[in-house]
N, C-alpha and C. Protein backbone atom coordinates (compact mmCIF):
# COMPACT_ATOMS: atom_id res chain seq x y z
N UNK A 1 12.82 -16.50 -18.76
CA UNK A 1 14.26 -16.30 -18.67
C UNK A 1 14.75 -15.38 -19.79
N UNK A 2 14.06 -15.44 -20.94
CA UNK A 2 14.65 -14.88 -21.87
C UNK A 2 14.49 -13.12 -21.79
N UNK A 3 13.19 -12.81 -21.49
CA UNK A 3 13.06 -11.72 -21.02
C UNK A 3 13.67 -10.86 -20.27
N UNK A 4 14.33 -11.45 -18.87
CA UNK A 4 15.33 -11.71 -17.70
C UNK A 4 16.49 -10.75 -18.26
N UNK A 5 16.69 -11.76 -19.37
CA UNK A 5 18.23 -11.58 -19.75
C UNK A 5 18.13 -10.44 -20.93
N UNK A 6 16.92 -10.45 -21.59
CA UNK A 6 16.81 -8.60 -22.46
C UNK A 6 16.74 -8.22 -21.45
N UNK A 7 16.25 -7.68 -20.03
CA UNK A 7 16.10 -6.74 -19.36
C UNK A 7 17.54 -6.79 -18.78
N UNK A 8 18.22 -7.26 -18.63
CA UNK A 8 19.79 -7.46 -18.00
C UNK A 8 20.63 -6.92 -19.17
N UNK A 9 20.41 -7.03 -20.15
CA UNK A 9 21.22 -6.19 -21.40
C UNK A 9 21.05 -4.79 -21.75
N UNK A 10 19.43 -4.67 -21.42
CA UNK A 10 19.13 -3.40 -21.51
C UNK A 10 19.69 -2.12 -20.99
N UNK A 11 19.55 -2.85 -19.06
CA UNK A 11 20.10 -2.30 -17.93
C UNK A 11 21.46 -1.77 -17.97
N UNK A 12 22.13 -3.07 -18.70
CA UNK A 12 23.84 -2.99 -18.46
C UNK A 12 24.31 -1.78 -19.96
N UNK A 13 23.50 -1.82 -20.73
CA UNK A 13 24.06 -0.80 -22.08
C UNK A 13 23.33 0.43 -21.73
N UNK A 14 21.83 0.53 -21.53
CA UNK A 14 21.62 2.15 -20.93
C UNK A 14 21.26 2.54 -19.71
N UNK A 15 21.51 2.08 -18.82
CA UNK A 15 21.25 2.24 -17.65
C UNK A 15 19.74 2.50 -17.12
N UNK A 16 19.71 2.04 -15.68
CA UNK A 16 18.53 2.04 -14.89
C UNK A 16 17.67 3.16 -15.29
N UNK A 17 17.82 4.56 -15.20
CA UNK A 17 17.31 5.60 -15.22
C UNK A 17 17.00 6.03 -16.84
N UNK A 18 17.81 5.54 -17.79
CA UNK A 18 17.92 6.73 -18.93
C UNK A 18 16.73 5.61 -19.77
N UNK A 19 17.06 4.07 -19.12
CA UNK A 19 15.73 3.10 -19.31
C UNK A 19 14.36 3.25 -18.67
N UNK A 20 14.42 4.15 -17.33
CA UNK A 20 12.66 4.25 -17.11
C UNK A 20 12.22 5.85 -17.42
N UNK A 21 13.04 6.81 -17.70
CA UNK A 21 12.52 7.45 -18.35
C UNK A 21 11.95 7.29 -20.14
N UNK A 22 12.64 6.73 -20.54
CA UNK A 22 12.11 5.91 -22.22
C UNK A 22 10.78 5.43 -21.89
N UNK A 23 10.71 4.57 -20.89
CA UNK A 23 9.33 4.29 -20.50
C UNK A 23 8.28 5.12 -20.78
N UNK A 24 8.77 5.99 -19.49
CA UNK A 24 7.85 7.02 -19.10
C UNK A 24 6.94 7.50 -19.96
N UNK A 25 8.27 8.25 -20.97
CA UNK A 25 7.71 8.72 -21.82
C UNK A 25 6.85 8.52 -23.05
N UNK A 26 7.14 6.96 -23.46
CA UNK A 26 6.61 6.21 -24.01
C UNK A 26 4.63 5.60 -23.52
N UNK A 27 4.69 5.46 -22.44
CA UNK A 27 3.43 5.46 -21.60
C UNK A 27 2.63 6.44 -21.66
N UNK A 28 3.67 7.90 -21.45
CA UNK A 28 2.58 9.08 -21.64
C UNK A 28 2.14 9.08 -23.09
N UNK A 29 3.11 9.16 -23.66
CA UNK A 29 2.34 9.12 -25.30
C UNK A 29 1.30 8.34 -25.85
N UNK A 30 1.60 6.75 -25.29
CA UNK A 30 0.13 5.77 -24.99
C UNK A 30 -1.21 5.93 -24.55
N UNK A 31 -0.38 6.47 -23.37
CA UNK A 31 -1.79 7.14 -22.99
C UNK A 31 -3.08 8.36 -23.68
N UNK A 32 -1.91 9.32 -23.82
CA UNK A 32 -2.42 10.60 -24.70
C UNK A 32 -3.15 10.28 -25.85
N UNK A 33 -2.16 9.72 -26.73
CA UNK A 33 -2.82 9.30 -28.01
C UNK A 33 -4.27 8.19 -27.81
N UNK A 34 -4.78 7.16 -26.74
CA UNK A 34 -5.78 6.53 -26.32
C UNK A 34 -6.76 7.31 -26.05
N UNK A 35 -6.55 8.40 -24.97
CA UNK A 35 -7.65 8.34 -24.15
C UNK A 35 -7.44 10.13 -24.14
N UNK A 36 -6.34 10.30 -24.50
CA UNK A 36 -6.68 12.13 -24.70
C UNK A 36 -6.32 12.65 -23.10
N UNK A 37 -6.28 14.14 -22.91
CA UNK A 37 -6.31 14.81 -21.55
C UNK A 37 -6.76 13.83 -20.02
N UNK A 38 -8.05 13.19 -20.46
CA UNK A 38 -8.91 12.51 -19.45
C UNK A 38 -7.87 11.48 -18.90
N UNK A 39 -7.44 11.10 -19.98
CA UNK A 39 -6.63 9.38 -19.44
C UNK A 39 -5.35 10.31 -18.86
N UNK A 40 -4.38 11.04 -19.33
CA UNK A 40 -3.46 11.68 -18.30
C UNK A 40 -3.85 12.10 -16.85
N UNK A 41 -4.76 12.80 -16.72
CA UNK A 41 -5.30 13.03 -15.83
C UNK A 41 -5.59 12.13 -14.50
N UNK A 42 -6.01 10.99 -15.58
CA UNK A 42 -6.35 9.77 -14.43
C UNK A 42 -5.15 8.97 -14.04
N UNK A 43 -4.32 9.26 -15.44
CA UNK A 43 -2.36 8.50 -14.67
C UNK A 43 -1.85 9.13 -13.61
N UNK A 44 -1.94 10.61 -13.73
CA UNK A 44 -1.02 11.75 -12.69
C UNK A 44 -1.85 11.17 -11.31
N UNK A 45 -3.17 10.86 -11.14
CA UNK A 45 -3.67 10.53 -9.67
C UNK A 45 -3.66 9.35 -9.40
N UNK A 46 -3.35 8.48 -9.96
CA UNK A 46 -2.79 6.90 -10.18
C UNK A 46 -1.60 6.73 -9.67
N UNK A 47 -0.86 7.64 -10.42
CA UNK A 47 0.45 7.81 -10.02
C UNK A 47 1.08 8.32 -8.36
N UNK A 48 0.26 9.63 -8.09
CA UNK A 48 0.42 9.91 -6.45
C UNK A 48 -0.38 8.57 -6.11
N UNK A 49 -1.62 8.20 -5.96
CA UNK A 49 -1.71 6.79 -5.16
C UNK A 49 -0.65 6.04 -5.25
N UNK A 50 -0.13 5.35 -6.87
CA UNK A 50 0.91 4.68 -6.16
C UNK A 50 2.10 4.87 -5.61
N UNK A 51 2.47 6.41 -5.47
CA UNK A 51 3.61 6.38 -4.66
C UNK A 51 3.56 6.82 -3.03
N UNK A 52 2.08 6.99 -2.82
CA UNK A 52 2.10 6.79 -1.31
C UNK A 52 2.87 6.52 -0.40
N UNK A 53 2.68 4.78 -0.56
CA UNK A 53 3.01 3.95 0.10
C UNK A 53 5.04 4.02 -0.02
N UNK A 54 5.47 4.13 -0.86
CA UNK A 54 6.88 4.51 -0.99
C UNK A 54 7.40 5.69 -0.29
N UNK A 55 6.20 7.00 -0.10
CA UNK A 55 6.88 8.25 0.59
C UNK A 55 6.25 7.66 1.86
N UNK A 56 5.41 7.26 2.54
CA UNK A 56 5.18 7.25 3.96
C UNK A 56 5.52 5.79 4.29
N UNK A 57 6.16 4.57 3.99
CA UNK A 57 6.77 3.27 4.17
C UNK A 57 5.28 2.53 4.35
N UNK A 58 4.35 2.33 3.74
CA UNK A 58 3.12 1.66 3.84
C UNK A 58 3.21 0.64 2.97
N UNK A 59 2.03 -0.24 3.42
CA UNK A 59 1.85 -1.62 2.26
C UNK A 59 1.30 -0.66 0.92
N UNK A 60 1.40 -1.39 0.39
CA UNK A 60 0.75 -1.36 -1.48
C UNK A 60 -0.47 -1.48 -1.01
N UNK A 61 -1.17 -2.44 -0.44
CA UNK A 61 -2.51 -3.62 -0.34
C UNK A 61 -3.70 -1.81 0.49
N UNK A 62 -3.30 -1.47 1.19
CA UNK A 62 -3.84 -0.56 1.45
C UNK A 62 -4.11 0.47 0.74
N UNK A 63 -3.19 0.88 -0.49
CA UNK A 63 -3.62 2.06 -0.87
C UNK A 63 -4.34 1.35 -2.25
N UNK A 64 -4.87 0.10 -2.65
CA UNK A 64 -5.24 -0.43 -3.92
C UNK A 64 -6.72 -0.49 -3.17
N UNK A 65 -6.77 -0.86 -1.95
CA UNK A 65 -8.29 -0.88 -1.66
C UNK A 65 -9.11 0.68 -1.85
N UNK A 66 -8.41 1.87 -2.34
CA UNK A 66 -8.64 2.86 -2.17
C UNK A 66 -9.10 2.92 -3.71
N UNK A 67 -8.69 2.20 -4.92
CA UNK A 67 -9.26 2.26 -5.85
C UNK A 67 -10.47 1.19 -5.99
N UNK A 68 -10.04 -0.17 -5.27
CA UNK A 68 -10.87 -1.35 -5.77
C UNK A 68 -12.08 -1.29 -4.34
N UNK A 69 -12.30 -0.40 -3.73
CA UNK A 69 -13.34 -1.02 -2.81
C UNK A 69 -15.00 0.05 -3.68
N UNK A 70 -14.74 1.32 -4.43
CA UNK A 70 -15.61 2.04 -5.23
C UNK A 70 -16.30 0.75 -6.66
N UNK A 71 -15.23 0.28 -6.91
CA UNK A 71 -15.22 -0.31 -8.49
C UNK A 71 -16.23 -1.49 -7.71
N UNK A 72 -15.64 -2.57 -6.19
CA UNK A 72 -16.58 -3.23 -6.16
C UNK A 72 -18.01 -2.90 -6.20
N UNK A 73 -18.05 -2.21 -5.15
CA UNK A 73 -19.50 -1.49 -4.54
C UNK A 73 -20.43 -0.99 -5.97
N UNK A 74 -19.79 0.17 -7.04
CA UNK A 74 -20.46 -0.21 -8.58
C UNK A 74 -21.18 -1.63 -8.82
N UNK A 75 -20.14 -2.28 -9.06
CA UNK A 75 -20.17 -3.64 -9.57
C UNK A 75 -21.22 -4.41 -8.69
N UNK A 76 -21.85 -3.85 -8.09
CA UNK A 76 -22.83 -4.22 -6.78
C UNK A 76 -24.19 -4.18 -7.35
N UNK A 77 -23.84 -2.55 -7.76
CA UNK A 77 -25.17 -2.02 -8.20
C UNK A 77 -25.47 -0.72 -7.21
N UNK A 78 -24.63 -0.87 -6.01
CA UNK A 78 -24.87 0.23 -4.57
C UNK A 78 -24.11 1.94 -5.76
N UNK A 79 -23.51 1.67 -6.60
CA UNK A 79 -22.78 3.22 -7.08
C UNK A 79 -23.74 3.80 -6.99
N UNK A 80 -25.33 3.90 -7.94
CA UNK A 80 -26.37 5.15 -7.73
C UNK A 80 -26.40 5.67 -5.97
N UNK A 81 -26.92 4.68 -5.40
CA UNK A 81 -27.38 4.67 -4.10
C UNK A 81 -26.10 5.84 -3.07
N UNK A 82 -25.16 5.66 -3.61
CA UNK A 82 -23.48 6.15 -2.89
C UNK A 82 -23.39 7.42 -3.51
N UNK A 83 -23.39 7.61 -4.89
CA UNK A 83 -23.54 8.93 -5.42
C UNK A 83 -24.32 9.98 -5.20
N UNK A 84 -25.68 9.05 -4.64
CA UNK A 84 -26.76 10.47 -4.66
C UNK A 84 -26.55 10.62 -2.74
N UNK A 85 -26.31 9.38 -2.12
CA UNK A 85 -25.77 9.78 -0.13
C UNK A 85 -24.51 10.83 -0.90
N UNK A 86 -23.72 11.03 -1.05
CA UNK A 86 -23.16 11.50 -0.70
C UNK A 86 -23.13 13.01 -1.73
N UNK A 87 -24.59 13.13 -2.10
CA UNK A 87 -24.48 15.02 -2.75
C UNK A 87 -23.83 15.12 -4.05
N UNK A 88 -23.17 14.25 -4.83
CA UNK A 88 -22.38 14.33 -5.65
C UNK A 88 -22.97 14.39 -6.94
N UNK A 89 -24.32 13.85 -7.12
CA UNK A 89 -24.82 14.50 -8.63
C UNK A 89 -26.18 15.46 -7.90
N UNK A 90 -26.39 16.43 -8.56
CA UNK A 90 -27.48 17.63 -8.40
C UNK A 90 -28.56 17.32 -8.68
């Protein structure tokens, strides 16, 4: 609740927008300063995945299997086996 009600104060003194750009920008700098070029890189295509589903009216659940069905299949042990079917290391 308490949270609730900072985010309800926040909202009401700087508004919706001038509050998720602060974000934004705050995230990119997180990011940058972490992980350098690579980690932006991997937000900007993170980012079109998650807004997919918002420009074409789709579930969420569909476009997350598009990250989590690779990570399982790794986590398998099948990643070598998938990398070299499909030509991708030389």
């Amino acid at each position: 609740m308490g949270l609730s009600r900072a985010a309800m104060k926040l909202d009401n003194k700087w508004g919706y927008r001038r509050f998720s750009w602060i974000v934004f920008i705050s995230l990119f700098f997180i990011v940058y300063g972490i992980t350098g070029i690579p980690g932006l890189l991997l937000m900007f295509v993170c980012t079109g995945i998650g807004l997919m589903p918002v420009l074409f009216r789709s579930r969420r659940l569909n476009c997350m299997a598009v990250l989590l069905v690779p990570i399982f299949l790794n986590m398998a042990g099948f990643g070598p086996r998938i990398i070299e079917a499909l030509g991708l290391v030389g």
